[in-house]
Protein backbone atom coordinates (compact mmCIF):
# COMPACT_ATOMS: atom_id res chain seq x y z
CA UNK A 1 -31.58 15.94 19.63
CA UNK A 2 -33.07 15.78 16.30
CA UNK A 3 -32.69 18.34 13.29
CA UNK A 4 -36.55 18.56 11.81
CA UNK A 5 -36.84 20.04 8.40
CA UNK A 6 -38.95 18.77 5.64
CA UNK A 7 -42.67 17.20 6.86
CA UNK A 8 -40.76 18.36 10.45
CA UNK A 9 -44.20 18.27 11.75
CA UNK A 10 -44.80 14.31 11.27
CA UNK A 11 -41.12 13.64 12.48
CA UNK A 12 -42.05 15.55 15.79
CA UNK A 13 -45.21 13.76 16.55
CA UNK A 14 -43.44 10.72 15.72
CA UNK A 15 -40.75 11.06 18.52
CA UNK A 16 -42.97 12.11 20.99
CA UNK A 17 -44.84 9.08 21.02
CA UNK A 18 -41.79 6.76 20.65
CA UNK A 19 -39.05 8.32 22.11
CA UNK A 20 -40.91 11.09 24.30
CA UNK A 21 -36.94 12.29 26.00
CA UNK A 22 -35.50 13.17 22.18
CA UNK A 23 -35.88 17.18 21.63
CA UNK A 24 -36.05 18.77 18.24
CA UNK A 25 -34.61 21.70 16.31
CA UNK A 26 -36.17 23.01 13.41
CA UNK A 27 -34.24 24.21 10.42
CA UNK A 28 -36.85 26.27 8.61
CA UNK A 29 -34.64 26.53 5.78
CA UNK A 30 -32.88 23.24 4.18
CA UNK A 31 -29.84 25.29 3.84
CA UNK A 32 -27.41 21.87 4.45
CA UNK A 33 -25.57 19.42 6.76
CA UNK A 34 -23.75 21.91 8.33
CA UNK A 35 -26.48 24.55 8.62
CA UNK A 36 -28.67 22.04 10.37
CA UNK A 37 -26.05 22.08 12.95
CA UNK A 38 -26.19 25.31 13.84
CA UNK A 39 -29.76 24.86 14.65
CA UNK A 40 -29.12 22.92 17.62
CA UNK A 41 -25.96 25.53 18.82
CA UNK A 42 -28.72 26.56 21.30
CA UNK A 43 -29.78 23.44 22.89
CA UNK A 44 -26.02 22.12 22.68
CA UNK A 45 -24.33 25.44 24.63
CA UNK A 46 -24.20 24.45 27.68
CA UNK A 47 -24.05 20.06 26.83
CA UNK A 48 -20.08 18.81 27.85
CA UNK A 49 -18.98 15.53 25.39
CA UNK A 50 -19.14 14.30 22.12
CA UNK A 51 -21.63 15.31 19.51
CA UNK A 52 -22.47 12.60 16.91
CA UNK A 53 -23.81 14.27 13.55
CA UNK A 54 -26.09 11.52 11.40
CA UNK A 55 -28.09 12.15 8.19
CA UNK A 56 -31.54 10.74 8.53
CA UNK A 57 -31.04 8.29 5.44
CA UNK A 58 -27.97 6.52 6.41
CA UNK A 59 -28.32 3.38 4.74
CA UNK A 60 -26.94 -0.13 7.06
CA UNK A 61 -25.31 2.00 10.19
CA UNK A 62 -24.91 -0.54 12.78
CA UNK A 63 -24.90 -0.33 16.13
CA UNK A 64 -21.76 -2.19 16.19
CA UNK A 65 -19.91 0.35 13.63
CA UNK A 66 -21.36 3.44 15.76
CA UNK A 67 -19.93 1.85 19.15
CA UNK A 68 -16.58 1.20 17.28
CA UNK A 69 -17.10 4.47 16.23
CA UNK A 70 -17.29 6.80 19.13
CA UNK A 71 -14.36 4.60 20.79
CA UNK A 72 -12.01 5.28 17.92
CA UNK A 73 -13.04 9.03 18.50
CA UNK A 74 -12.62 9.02 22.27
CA UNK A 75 -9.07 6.78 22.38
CA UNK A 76 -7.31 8.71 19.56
CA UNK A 77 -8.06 12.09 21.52
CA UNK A 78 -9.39 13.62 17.66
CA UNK A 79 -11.46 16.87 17.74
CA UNK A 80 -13.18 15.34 14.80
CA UNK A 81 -13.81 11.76 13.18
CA UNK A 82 -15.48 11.38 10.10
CA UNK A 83 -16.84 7.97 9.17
CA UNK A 84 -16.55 6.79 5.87
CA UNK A 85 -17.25 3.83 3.51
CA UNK A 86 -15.93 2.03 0.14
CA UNK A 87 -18.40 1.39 -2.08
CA UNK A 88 -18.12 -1.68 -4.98
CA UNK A 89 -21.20 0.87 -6.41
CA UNK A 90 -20.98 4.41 -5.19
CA UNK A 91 -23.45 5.27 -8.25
CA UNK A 92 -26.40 3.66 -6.24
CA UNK A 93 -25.96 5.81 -3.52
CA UNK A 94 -27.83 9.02 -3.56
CA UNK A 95 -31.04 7.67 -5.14
């Protein structure tokens, strides 16, 4: 599932042509990470496993580091795991 907000319009049409099987949610609103969320509480009621949250502009996220990921997640038995990063320049990030 994708969480469509800003220009949601050309982000749907996109994934219907490339990835026809990915549904969206809209959040009308741009009320925040966690907001966004709760837009696809609907979809997601009745869905059994793990739920990976991703901003849309997540710079260099490998395939590699989201398989390591999800197998940290499911081998320490967490609720939640939160991915983080050092940076040498955090200033350049948010641009």
């Amino acid at each position: 599932m994708v969480i469509v907000g800003h220009q949601r319009q050309l982000v749907i049409d996109y994934l219907a042509r490339s990835h026809p099987i990915v549904t969206c949610a809209v959040q009308a609103e741009q009320l925040g990470t966690g907001h966004a969320v709760m837009q696809a509480e609907p979809a997601l009621c009745s869905f059994s496993g793990d739920v990976v949250v991703l901003s849309g502009d997540v710079p260099l996220l490998t395939r590699k580091t989201m398989e390591r990921l999800i197998s940290h997640h499911r081998t320490s038995g967490a609720a939640a795991t939160i991915l983080t990063a050092m940076m040498q320049d955090p200033t350049v990030m948010g641009e």
